[in-house]
Protein backbone atom coordinates (compact mmCIF):
# COMPACT_ATOMS: atom_id res chain seq x y z
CA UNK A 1 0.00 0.00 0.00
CA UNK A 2 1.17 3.66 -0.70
CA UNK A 3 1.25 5.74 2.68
CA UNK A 4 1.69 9.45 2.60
CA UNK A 5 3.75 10.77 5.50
CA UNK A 6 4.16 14.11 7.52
CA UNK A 7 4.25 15.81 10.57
CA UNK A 8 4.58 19.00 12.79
CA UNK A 9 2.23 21.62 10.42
CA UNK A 10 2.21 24.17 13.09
CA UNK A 11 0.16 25.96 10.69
CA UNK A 12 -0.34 29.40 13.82
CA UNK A 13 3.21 29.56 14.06
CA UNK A 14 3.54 33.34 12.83
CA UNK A 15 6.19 34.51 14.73
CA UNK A 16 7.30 37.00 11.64
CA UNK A 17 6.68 39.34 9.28
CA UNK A 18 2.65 41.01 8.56
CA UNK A 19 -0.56 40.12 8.04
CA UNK A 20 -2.01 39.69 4.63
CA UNK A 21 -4.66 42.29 3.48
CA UNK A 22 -6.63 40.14 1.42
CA UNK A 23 -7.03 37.61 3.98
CA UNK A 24 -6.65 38.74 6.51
CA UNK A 25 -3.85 35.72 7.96
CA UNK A 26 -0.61 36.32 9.10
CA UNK A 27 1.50 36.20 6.11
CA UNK A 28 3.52 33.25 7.74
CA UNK A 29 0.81 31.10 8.61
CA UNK A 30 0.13 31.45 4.81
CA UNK A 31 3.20 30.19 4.41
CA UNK A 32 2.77 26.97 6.28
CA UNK A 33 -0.68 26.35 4.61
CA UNK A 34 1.23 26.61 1.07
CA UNK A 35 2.90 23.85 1.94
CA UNK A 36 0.53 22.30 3.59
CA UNK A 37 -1.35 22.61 0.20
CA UNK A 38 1.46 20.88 -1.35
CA UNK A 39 1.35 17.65 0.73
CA UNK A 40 -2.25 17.08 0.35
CA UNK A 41 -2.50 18.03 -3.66
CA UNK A 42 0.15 15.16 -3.80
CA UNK A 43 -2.13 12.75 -1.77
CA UNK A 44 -4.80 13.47 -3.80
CA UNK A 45 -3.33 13.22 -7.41
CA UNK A 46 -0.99 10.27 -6.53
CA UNK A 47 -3.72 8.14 -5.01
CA UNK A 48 -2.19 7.71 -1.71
CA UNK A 49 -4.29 4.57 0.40
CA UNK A 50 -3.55 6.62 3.66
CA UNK A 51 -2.11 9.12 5.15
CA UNK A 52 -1.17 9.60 8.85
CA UNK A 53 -0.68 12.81 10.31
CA UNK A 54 1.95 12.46 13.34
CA UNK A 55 0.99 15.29 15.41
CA UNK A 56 0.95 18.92 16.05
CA UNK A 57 -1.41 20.26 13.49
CA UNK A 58 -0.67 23.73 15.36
CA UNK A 59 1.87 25.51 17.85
CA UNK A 60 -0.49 25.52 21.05
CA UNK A 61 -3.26 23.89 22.65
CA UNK A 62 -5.85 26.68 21.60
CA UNK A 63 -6.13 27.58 18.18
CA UNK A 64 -8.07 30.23 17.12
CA UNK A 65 -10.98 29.24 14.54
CA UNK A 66 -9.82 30.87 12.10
CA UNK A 67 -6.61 28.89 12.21
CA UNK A 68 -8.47 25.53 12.51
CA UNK A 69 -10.82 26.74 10.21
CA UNK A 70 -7.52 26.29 7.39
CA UNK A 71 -6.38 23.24 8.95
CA UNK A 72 -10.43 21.60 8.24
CA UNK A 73 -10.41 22.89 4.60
CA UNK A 74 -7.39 20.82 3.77
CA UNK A 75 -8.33 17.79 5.77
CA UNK A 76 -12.23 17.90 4.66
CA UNK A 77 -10.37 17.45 1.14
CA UNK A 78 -8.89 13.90 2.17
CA UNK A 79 -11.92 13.15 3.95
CA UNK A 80 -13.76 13.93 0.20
CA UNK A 81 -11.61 12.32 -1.74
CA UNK A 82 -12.10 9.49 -0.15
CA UNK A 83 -8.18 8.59 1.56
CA UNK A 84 -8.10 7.65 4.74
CA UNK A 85 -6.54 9.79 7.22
CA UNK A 86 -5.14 9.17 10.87
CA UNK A 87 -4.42 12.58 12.68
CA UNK A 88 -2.21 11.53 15.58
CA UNK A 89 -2.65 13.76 18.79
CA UNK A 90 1.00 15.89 19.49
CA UNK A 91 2.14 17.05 22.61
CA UNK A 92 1.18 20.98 21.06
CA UNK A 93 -2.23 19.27 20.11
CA UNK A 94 -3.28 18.26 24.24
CA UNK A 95 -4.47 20.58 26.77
CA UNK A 96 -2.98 19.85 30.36
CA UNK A 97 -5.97 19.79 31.98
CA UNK A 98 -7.75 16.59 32.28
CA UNK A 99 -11.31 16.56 30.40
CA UNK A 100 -10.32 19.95 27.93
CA UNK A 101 -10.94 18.54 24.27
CA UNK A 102 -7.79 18.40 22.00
CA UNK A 103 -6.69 20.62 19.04
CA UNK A 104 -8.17 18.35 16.65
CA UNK A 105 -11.12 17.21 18.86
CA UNK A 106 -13.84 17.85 15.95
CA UNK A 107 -12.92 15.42 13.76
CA UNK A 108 -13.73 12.98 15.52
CA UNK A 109 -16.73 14.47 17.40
CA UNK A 110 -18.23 14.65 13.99
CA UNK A 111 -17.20 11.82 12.63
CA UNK A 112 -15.74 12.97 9.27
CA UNK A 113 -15.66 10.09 6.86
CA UNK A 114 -12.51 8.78 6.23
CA UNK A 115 -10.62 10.51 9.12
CA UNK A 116 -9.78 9.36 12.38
CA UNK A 117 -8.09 11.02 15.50
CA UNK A 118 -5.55 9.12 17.33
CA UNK A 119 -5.72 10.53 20.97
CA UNK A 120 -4.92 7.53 23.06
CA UNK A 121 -2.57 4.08 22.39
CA UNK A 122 -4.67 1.57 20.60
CA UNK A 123 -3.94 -1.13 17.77
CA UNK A 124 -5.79 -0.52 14.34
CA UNK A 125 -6.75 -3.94 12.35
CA UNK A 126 -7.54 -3.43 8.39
CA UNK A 127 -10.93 -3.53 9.67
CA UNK A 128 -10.31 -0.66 11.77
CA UNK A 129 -9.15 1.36 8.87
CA UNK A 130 -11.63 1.22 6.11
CA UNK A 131 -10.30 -2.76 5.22
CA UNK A 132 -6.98 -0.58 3.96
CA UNK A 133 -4.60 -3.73 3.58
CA UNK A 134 -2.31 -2.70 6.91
CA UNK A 135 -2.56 -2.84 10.61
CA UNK A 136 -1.57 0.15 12.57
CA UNK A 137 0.03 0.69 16.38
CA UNK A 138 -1.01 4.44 17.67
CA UNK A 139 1.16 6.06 20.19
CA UNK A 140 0.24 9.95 20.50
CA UNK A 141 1.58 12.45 23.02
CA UNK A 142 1.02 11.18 26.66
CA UNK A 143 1.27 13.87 29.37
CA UNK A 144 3.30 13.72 31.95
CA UNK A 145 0.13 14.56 34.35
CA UNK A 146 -2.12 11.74 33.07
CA UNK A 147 0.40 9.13 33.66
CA UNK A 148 1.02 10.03 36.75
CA UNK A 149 -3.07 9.51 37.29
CA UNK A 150 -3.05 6.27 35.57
CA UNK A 151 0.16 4.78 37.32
CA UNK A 152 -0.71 6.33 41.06
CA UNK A 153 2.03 7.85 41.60
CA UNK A 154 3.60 10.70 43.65
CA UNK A 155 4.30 14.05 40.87
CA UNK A 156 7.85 13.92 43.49
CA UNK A 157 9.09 11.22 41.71
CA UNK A 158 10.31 11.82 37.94
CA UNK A 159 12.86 9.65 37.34
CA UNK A 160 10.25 6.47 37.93
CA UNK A 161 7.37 7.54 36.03
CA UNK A 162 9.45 8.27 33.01
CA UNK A 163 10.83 4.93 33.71
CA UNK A 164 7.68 3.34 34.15
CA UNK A 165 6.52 5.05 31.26
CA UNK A 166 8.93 3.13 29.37
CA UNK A 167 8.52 -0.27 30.59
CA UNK A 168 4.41 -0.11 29.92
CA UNK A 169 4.89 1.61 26.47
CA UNK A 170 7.76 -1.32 25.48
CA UNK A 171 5.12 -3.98 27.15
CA UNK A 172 1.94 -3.12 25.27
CA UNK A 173 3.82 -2.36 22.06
CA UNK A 174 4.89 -5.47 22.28
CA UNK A 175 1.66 -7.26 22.98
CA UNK A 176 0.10 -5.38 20.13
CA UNK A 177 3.27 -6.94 17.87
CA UNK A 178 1.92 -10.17 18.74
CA UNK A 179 -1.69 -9.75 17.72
CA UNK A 180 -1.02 -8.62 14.41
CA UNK A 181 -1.77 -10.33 11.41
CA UNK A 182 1.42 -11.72 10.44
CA UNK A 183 0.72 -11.64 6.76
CA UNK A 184 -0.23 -7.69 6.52
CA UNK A 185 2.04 -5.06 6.93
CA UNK A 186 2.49 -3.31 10.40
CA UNK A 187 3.18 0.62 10.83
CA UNK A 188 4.01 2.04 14.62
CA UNK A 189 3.50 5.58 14.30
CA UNK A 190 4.20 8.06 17.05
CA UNK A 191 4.51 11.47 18.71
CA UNK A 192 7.67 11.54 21.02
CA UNK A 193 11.43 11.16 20.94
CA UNK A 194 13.87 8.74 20.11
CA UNK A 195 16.53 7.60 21.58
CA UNK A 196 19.85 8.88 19.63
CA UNK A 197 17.53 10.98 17.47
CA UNK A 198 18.96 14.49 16.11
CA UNK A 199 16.73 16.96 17.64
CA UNK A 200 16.82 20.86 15.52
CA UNK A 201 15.55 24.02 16.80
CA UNK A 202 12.15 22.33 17.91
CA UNK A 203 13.49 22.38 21.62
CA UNK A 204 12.54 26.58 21.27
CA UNK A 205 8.89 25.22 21.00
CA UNK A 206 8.40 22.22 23.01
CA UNK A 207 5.72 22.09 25.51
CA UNK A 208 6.26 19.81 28.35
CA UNK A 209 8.55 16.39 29.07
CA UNK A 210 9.64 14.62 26.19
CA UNK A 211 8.01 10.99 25.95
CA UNK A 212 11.56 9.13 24.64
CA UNK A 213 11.05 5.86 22.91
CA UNK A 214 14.33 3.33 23.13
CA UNK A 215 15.86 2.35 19.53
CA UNK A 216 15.46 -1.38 20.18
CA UNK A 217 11.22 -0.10 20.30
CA UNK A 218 11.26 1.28 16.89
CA UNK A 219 13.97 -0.75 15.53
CA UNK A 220 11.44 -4.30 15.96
CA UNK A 221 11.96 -5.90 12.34
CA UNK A 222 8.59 -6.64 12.74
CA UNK A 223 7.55 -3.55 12.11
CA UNK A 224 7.68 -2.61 8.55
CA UNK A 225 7.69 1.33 8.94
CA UNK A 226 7.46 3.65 11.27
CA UNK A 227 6.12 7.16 11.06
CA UNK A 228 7.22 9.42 13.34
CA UNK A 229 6.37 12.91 14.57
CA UNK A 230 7.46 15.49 16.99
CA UNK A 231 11.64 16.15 16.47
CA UNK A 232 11.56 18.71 13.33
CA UNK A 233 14.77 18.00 11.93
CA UNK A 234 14.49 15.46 9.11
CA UNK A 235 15.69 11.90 9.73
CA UNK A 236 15.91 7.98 9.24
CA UNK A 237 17.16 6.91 12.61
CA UNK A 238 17.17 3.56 11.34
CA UNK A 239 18.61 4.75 7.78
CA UNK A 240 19.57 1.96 5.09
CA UNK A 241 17.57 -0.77 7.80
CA UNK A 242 14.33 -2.46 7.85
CA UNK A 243 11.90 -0.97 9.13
CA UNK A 244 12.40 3.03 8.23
CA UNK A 245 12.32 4.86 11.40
CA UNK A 246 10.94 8.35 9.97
CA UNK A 247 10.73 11.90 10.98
CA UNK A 248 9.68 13.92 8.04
CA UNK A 249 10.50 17.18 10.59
CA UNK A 250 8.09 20.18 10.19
CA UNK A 251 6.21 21.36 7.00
CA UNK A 252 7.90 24.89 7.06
CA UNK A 253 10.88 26.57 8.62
CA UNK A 254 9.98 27.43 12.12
CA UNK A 255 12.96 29.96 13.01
CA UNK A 256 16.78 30.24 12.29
CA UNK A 257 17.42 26.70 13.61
CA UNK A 258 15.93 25.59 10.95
CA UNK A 259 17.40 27.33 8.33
CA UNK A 260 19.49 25.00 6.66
CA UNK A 261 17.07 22.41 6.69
CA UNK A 262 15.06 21.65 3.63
CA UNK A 263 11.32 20.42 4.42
CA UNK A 264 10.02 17.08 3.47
CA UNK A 265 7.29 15.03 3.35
CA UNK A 266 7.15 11.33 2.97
CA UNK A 267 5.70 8.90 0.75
CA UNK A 268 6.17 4.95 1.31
CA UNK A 269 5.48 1.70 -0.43
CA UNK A 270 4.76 0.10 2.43
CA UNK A 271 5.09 -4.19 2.07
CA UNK A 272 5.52 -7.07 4.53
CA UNK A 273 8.89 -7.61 5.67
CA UNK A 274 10.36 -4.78 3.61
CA UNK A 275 9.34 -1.16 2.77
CA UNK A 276 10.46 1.79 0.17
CA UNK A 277 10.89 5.47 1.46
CA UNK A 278 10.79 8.38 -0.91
CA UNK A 279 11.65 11.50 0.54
CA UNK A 280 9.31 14.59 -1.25
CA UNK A 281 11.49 17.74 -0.38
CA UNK A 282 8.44 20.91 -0.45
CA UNK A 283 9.44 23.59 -2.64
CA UNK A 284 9.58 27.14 -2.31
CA UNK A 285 9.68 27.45 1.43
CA UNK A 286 10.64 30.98 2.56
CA UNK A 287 13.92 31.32 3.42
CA UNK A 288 16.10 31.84 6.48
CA UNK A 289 19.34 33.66 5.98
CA UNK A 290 21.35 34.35 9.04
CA UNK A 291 24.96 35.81 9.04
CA UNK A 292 27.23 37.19 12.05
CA UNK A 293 30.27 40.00 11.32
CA UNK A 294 32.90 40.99 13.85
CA UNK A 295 34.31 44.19 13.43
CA UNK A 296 37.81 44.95 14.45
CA UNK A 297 37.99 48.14 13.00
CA UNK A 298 36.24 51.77 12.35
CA UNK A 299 36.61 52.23 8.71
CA UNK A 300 33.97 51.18 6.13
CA UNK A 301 31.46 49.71 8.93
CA UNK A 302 28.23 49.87 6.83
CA UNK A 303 30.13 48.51 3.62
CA UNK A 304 31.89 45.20 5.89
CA UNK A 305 28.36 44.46 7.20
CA UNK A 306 26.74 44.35 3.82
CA UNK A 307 29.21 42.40 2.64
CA UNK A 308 28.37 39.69 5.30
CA UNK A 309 24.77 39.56 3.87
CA UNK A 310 24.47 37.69 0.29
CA UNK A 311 23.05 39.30 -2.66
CA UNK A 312 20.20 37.75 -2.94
CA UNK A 313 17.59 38.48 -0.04
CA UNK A 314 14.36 38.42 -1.80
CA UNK A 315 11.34 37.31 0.20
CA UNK A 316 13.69 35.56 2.94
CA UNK A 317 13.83 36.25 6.46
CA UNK A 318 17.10 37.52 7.49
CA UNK A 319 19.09 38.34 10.52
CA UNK A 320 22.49 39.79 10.73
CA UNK A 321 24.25 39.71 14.18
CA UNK A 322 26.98 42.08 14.88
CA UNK A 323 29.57 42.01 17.50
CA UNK A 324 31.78 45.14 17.90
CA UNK A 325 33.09 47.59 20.42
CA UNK A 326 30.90 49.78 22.06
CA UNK A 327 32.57 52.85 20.90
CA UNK A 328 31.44 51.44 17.56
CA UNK A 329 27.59 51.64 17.87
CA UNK A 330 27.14 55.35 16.41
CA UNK A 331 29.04 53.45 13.29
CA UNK A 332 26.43 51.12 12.32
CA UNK A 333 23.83 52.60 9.68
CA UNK A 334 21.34 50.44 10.56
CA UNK A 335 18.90 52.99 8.24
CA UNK A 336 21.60 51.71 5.28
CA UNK A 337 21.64 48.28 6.30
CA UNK A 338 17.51 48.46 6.04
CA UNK A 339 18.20 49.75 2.65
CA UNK A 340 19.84 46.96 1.18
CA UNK A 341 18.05 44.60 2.64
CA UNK A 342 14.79 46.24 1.29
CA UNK A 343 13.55 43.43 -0.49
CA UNK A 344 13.82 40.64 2.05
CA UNK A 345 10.51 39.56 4.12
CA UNK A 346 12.06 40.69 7.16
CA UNK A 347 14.97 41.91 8.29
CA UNK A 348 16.50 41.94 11.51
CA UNK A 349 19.67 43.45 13.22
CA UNK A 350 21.05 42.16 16.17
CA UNK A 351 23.62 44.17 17.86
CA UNK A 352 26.37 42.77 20.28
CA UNK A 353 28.44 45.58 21.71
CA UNK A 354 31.21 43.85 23.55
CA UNK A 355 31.60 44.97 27.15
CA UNK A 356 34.96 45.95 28.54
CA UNK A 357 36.01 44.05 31.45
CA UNK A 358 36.58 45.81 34.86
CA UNK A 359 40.37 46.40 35.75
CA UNK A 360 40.85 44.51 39.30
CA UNK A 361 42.19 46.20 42.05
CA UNK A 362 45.02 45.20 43.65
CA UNK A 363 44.66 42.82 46.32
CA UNK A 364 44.01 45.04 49.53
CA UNK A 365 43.87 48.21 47.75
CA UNK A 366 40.93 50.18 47.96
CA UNK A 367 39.28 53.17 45.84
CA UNK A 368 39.53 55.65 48.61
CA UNK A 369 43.30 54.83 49.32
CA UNK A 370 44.05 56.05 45.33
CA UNK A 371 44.86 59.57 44.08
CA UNK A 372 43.24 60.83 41.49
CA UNK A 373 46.04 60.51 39.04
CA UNK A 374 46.27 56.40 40.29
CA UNK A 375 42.37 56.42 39.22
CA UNK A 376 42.63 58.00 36.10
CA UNK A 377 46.00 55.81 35.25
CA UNK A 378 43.51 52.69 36.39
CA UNK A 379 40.62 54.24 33.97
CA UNK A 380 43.15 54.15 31.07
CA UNK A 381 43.99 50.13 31.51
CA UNK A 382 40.22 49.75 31.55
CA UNK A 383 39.37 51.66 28.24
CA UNK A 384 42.66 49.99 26.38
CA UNK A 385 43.93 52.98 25.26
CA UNK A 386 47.15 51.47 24.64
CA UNK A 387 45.46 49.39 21.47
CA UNK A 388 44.48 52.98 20.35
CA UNK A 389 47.61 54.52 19.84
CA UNK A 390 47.40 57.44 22.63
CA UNK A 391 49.74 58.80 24.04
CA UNK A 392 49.11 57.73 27.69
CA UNK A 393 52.59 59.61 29.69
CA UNK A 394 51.26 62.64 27.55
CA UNK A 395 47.88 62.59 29.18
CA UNK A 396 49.03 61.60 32.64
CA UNK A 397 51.57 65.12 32.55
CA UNK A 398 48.87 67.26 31.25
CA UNK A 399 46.37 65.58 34.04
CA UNK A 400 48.77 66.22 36.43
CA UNK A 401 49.03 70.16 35.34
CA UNK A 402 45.83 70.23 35.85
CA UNK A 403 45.03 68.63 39.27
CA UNK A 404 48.47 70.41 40.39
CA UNK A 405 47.77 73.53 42.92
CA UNK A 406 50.39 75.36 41.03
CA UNK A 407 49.16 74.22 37.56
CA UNK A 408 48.73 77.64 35.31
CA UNK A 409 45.50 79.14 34.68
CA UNK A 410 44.73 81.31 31.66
């Protein structure tokens, strides 16, 4: 069977840039819902016989309509087309608070053909799945809180819940092995970590305790792929071994950890005892460009820092970080700098004066025991004038001409 892959929309994550005046949206979360146009044309025209959705269809608990609103279009479109769709409940998905309905809640409180949520561990026959030819093990987001409730145990005690966490996952994963058909093809799919996985910039936007899954879990060669969610950094942690152990990472760039990453999304031949993974990277996600300059000297400021930026800024989000000495700040044009970055999305400077360190006294010596010349000597060491080419004995004689009772006046 041909499985469609991805995970980690996000689609209210519009942390930059404006709103769009036609719409109305953020100009971001447009953005995200580009691409997450992208991944479900594909399903569509390629005929997929599922897809599964591993978690975190947006970046908190508490969407606003308008934002799920987006999210329904797109899914109501699988749900027409008749594809079967499993939306697997993230850890951005589930409120804390035990009763309070989940992100995605509505598709299963009305039942939209062809679509079911994923909110608690459970094993999926073919029967289960609209007699699709594959059997599926669900493991979405489990809170910290509500394992605590189901295992009776103190909150004081951290180190054995997660432990018992992982001894009752690894125990009904495994009993749920053992029921499977052995003659149809068998897909774990997840929301949680991995041990040795490569985690990106997702750790800025992570709610909560990681749920970590040990390799030898995922790794079971009875499994014949696994679809993974929740570490946005793309991934086979079992690359170029049966099963694939996936992470497709997030649909769009999230911030500048992300910004050498391309995005992907994943379709899979999945078949019994062996499976092929094609990775589909998503085109024309906006990108991040971030550069740092140093500068070690007052000439030509504006000119060195545009040189640290590329040419070509168009439509990208951009941020240039700049360390220098603090008597350098009245240097930096950042009015210039806007200038010829004009035509990116967004531009952003950050500034990094670097701050002298104090001169120590020596050991015993106090302020009030120095003369003013031994202060101003001790304010010279501090500002480096010595790197500056001053003439410090010059200073110090015409300082002491001036302190001096019998210094001239005129």
């Amino acid at each position: 069977m041909k499985l469609l892959h991805f995970a980690d929309a996000h689609i209210d994550m519009a942390n930059y840039g404006r709103h769009d005046p036609e719409t109305g949206l953020p100009v971001r979360v447009l953005d995200f819902l580009k691409s997450l146009d992208t991944i479900i044309d594909a399903a569509i025209s390629e005929k997929v016989d599922m897809v599964i959705f591993a978690g975190d269809a947006y970046k908190d608990r508490s969407p606003a309509p308008t934002f799920q609103r987006e999210w329904g279009k797109r899914i109501i479109r699988l749900s027409q087309a008749k594809i079967p769709t499993l939306l697997l409940v993230g850890n951005h998905d589930l409120s804390p608070a035990a009763g309070r309905a989940h992100a995605i809640q509505e598709f299963d409180t009305l039942q939209v053909p062809f679509v079911r949520v994923l909110q608690r561990p459970e094993f999926l026959t073919s029967k289960d799945l609209w007699d699709v030819p594959v059997q599926v093990i669900a493991m979405p987001w489990i809170t910290r809180s509500g394992l605590i409730a189901n295992l009776e145990m103190s909150a004081a005690e951290p180190s054995e819940i997660f432990s018992n966490l992982e001894s009752r996952i690894s125990s009904l994963i495994e009993a749920y092995i053992n029921e499977a058909d052995q003659t149809l093809p068998l897909i774990l799919t997840a929301h949680a970590s991995i041990q040795g996985a490569l985690f990106g910039a997702e750790r800025m936007v992570m709610l909560g305790h990681d749920m970590v899954l040990p390799t030898s879990l995922v790794k079971d060669k009875r499994l014949d792929y696994v679809a993974m969610g929740h570490i946005h950094k793309p991934q086979d942690v079992n690359e170029g071994e049966h099963p694939p152990v996936i992470y497709p990472g997030s649909i769009e760039r999230i911030d500048f950890g992300e910004a050498k990453d391309d995005k992907f999304y994943v379709i899979a031949e999945i078949t019994r005892g062996g499976s092929k993974v094609e990775w589909r990277k998503i085109e024309g996600t906006r990108p991040f460009i971030e550069r740092r300059a140093v500068l070690r000297s007052s000439e030509n400021v504006t000119e060195i820092l545009k040189s640290a930026l590329p040419n070509d800024l168009s439509n990208a989000i951009v941020k240039l970080v700049v360390e220098y000495p603090r008597e350098f700040d009245v240097l930096i044009d950042e009015s210039a700098l806007r200038k010829f970055a004009e035509k990116a999305f967004e531009f952003h400077l950050v500034k990094k004066p670097k701050v002298e360190a104090r001169v120590r006294m020596p050991e015993g010596q106090v302020v009030s025991s120095l003369s003013p010349l031994d202060l101003l000597d001790q304010y010279w060491k501090a500002v480096h004038v010595e790197d500056k080419n001053v003439d410090v004995p010059a200073l110090q004689k015409l300082a002491k001409e001036i302190i001096s009772d019998d210094a001239p006046y005129g």
